[in-house]
PDB file of N, CA and C in Angstrom:
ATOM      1  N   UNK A   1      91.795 114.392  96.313  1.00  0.00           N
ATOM      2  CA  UNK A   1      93.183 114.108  96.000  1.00  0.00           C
ATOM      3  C   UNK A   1      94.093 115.244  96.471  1.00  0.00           C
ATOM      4  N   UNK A   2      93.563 116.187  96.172  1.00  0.00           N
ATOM      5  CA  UNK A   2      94.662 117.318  96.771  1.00  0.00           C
ATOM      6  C   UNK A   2      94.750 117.415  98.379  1.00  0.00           C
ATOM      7  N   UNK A   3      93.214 117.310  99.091  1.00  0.00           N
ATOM      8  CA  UNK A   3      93.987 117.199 100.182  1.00  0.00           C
ATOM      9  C   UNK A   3      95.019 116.183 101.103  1.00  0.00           C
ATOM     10  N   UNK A   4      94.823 114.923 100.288  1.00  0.00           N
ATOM     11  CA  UNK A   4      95.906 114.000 100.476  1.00  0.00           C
ATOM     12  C   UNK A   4      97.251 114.580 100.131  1.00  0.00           C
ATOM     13  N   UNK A   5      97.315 115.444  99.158  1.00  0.00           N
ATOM     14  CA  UNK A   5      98.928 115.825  98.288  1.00  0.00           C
ATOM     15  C   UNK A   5      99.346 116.933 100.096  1.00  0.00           C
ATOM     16  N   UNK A   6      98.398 117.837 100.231  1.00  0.00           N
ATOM     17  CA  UNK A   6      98.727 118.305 101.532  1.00  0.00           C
ATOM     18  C   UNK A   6      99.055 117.638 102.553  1.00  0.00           C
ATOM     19  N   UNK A   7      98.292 116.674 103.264  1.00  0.00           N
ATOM     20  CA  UNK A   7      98.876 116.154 103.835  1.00  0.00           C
ATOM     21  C   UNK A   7     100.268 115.412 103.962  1.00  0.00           C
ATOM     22  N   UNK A   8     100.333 115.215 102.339  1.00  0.00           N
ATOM     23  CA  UNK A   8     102.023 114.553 102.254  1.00  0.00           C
ATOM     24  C   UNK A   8     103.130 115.184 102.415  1.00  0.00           C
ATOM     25  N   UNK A   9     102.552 116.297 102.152  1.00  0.00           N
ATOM     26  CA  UNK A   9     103.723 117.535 102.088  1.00  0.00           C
ATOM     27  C   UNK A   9     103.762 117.996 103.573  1.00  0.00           C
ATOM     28  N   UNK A  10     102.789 118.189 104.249  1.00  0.00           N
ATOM     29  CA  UNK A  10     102.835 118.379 106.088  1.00  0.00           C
ATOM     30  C   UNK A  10     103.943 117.132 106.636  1.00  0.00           C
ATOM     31  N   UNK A  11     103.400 116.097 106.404  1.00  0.00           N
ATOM     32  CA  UNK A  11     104.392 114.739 106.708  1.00  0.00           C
ATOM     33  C   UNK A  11     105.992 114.670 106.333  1.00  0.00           C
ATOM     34  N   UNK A  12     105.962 115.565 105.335  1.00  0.00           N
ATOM     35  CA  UNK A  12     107.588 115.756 104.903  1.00  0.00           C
ATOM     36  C   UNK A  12     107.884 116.899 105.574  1.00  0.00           C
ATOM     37  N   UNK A  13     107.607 118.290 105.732  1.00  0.00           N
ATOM     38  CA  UNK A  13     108.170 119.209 105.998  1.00  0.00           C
ATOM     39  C   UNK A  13     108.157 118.768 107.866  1.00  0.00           C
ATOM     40  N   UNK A  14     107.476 117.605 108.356  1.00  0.00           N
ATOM     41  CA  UNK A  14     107.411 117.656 109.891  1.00  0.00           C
ATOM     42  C   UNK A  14     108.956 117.136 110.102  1.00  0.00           C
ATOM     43  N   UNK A  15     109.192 115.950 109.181  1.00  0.00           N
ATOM     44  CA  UNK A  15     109.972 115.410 109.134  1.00  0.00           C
ATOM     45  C   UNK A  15     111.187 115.706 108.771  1.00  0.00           C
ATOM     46  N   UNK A  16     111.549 116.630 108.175  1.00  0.00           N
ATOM     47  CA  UNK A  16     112.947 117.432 107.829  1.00  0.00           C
ATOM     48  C   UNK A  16     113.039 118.504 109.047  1.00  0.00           C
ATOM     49  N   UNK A  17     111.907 118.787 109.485  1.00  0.00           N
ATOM     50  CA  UNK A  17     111.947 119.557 110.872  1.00  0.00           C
ATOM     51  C   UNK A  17     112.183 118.696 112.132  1.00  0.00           C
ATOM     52  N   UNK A  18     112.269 117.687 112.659  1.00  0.00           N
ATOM     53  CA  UNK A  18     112.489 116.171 113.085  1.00  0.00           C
ATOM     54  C   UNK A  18     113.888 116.380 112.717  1.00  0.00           C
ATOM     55  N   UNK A  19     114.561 116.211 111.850  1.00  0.00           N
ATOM     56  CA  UNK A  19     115.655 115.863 111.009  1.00  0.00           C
ATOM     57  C   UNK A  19     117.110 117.056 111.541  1.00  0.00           C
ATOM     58  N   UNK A  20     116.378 118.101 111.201  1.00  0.00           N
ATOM     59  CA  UNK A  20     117.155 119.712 111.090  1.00  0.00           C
ATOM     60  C   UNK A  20     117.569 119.129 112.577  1.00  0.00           C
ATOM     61  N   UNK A  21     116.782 119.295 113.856  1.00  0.00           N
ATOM     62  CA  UNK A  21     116.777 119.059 115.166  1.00  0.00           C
ATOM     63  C   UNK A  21     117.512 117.982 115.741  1.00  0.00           C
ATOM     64  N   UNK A  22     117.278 116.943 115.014  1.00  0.00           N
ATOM     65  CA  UNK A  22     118.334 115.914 115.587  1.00  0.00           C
ATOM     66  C   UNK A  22     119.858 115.271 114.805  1.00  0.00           C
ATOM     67  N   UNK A  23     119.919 116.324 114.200  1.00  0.00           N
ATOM     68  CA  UNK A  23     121.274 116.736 113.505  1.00  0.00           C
ATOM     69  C   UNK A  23     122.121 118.036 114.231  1.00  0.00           C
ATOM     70  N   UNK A  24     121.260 118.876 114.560  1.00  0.00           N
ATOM     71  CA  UNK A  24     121.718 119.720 115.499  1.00  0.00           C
ATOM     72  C   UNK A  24     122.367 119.021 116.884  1.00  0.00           C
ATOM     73  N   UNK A  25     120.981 118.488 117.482  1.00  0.00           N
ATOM     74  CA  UNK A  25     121.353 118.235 118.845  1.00  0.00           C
ATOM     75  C   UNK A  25     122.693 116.939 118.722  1.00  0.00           C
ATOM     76  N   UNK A  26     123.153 115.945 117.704  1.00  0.00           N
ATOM     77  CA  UNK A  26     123.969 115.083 117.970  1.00  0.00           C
ATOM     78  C   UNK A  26     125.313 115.873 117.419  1.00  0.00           C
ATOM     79  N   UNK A  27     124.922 116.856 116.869  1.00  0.00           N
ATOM     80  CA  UNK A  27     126.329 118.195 116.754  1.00  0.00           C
ATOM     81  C   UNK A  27     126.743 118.639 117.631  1.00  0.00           C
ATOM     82  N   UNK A  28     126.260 118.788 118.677  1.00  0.00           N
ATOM     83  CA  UNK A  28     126.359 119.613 119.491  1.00  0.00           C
ATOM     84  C   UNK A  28     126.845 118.413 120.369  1.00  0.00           C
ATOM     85  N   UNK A  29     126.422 117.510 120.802  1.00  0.00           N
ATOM     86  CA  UNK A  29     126.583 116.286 121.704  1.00  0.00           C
ATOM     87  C   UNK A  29     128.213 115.426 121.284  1.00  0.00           C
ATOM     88  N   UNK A  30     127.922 115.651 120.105  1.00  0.00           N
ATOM     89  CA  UNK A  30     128.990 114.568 119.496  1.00  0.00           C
ATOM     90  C   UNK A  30     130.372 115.330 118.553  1.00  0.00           C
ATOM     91  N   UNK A  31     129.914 116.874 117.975  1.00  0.00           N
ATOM     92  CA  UNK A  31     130.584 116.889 116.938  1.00  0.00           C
ATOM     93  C   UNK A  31     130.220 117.164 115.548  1.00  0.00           C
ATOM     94  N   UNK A  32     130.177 118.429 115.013  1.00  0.00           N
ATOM     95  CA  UNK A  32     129.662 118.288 113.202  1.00  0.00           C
ATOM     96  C   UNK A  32     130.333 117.190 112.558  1.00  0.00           C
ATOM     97  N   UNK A  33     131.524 116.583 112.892  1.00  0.00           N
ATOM     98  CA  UNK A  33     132.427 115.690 111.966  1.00  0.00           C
ATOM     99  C   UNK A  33     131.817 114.469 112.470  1.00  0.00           C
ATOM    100  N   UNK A  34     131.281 113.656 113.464  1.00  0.00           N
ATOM    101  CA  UNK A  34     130.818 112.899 113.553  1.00  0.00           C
ATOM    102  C   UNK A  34     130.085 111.607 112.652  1.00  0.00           C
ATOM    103  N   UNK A  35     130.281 110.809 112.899  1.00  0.00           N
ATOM    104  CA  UNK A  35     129.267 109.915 111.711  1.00  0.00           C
ATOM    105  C   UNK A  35     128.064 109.903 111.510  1.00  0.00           C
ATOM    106  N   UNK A  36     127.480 109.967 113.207  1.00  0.00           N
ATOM    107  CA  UNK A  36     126.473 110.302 113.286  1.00  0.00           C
ATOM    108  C   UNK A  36     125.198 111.421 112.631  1.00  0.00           C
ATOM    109  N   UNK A  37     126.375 112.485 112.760  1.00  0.00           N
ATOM    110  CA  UNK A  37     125.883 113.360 111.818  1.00  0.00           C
ATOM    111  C   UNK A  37     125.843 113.369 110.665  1.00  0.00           C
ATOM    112  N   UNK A  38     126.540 112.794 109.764  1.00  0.00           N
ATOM    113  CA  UNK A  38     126.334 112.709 108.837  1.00  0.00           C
ATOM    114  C   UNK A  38     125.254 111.907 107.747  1.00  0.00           C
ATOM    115  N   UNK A  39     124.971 111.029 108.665  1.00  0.00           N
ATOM    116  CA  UNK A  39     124.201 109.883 108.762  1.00  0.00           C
ATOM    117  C   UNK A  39     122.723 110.341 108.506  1.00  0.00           C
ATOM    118  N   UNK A  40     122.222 111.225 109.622  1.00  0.00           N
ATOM    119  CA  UNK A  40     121.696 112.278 109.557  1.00  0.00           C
ATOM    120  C   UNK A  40     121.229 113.145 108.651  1.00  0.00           C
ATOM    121  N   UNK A  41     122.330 113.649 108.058  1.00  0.00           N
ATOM    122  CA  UNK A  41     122.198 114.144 106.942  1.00  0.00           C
ATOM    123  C   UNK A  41     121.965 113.921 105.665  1.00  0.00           C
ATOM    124  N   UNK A  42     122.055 112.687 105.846  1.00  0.00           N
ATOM    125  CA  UNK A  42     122.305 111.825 104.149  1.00  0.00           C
ATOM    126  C   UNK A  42     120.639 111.597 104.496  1.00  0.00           C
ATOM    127  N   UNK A  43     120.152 111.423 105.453  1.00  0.00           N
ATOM    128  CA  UNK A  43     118.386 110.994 105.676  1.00  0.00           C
ATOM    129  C   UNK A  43     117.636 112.344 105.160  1.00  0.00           C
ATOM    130  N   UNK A  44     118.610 113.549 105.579  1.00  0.00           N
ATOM    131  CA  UNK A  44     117.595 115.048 105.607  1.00  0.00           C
ATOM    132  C   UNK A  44     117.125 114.856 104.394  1.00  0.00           C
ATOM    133  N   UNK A  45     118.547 115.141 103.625  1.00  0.00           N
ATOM    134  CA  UNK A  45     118.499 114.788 101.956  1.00  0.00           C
ATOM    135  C   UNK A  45     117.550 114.406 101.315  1.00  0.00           C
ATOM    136  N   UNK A  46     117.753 112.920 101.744  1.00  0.00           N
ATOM    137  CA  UNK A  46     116.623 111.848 100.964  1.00  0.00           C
ATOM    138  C   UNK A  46     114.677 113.015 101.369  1.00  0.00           C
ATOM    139  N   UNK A  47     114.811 113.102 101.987  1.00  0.00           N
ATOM    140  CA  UNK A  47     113.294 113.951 103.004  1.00  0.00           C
ATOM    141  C   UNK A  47     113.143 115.156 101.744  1.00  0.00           C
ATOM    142  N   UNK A  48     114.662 115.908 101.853  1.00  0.00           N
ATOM    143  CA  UNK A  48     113.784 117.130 101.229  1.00  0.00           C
ATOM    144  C   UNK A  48     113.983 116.613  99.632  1.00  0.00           C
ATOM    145  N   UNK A  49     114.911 115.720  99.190  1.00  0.00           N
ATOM    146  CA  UNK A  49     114.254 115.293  97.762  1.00  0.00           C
ATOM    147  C   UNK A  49     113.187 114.640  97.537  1.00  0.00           C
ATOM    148  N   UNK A  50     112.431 114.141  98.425  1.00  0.00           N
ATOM    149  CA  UNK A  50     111.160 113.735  98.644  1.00  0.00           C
ATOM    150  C   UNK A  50     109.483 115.045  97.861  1.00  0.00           C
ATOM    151  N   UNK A  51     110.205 115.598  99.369  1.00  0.00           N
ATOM    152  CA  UNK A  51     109.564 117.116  98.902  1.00  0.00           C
ATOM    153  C   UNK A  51     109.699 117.943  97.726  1.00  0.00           C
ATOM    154  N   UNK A  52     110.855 118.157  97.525  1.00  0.00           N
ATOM    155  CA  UNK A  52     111.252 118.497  96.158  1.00  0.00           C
ATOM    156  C   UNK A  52     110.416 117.879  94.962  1.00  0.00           C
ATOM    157  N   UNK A  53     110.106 116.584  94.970  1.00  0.00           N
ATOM    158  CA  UNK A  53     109.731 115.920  94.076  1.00  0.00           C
ATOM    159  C   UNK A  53     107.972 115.768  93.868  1.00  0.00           C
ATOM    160  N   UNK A  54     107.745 115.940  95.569  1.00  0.00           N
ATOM    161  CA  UNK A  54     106.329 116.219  95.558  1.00  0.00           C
ATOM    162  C   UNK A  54     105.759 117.944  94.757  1.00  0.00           C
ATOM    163  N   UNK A  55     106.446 118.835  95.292  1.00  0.00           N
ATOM    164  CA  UNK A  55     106.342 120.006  94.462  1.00  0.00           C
ATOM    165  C   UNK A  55     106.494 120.022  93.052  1.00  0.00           C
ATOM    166  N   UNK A  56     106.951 119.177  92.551  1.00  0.00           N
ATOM    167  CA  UNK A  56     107.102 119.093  91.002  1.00  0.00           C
ATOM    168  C   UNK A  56     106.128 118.626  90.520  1.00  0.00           C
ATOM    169  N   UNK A  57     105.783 117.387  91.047  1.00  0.00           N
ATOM    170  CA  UNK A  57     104.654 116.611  90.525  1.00  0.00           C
ATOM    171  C   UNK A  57     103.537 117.601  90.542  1.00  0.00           C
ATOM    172  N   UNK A  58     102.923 118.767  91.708  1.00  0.00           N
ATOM    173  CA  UNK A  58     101.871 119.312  91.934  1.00  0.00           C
ATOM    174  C   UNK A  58     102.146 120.559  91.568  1.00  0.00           C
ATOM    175  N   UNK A  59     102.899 121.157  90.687  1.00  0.00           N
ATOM    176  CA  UNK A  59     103.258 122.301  89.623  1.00  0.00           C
ATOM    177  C   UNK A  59     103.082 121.484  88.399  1.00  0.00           C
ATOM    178  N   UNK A  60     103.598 120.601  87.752  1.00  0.00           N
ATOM    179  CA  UNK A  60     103.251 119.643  86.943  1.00  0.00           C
ATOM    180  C   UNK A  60     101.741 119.530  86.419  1.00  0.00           C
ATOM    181  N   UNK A  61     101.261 119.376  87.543  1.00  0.00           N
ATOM    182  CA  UNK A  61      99.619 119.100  87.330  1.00  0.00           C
ATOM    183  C   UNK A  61      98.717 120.431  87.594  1.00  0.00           C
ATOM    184  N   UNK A  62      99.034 121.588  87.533  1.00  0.00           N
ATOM    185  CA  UNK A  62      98.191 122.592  87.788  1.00  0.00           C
ATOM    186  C   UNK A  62      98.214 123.209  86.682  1.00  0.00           C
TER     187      UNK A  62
END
């Protein structure tokens, strides 16, 4: 079980790293004020409250 909890947590932190990057690059392309970006951002969010929530659960249980 735990190494599944790792792996979930690799899958999130790839993915907010995914995220960071293509929030950058449509900043840069488009604009921080953009919709796009923001759009973006509202996804990072959801990712690192993801993570956030996985760390709780596995402090929780130790």
């Amino acid at each position: 079980m735990e190494r599944v909890k790792v792996l979930v947590v690799k899958k999130i932190c790839c993915s907010i790293e995914r995220l960071r990057n293509e929030m950058h690059r449509v900043a840069l392309e488009k604009g921080i004020s953009h919709p796009d970006v923001l759009i973006i951002s509202q996804m990072l969010d959801q990712v690192m409250n993801e993570l956030d929530k996985e760390v709780l659960i596995k402090n929780r249980n130790q």
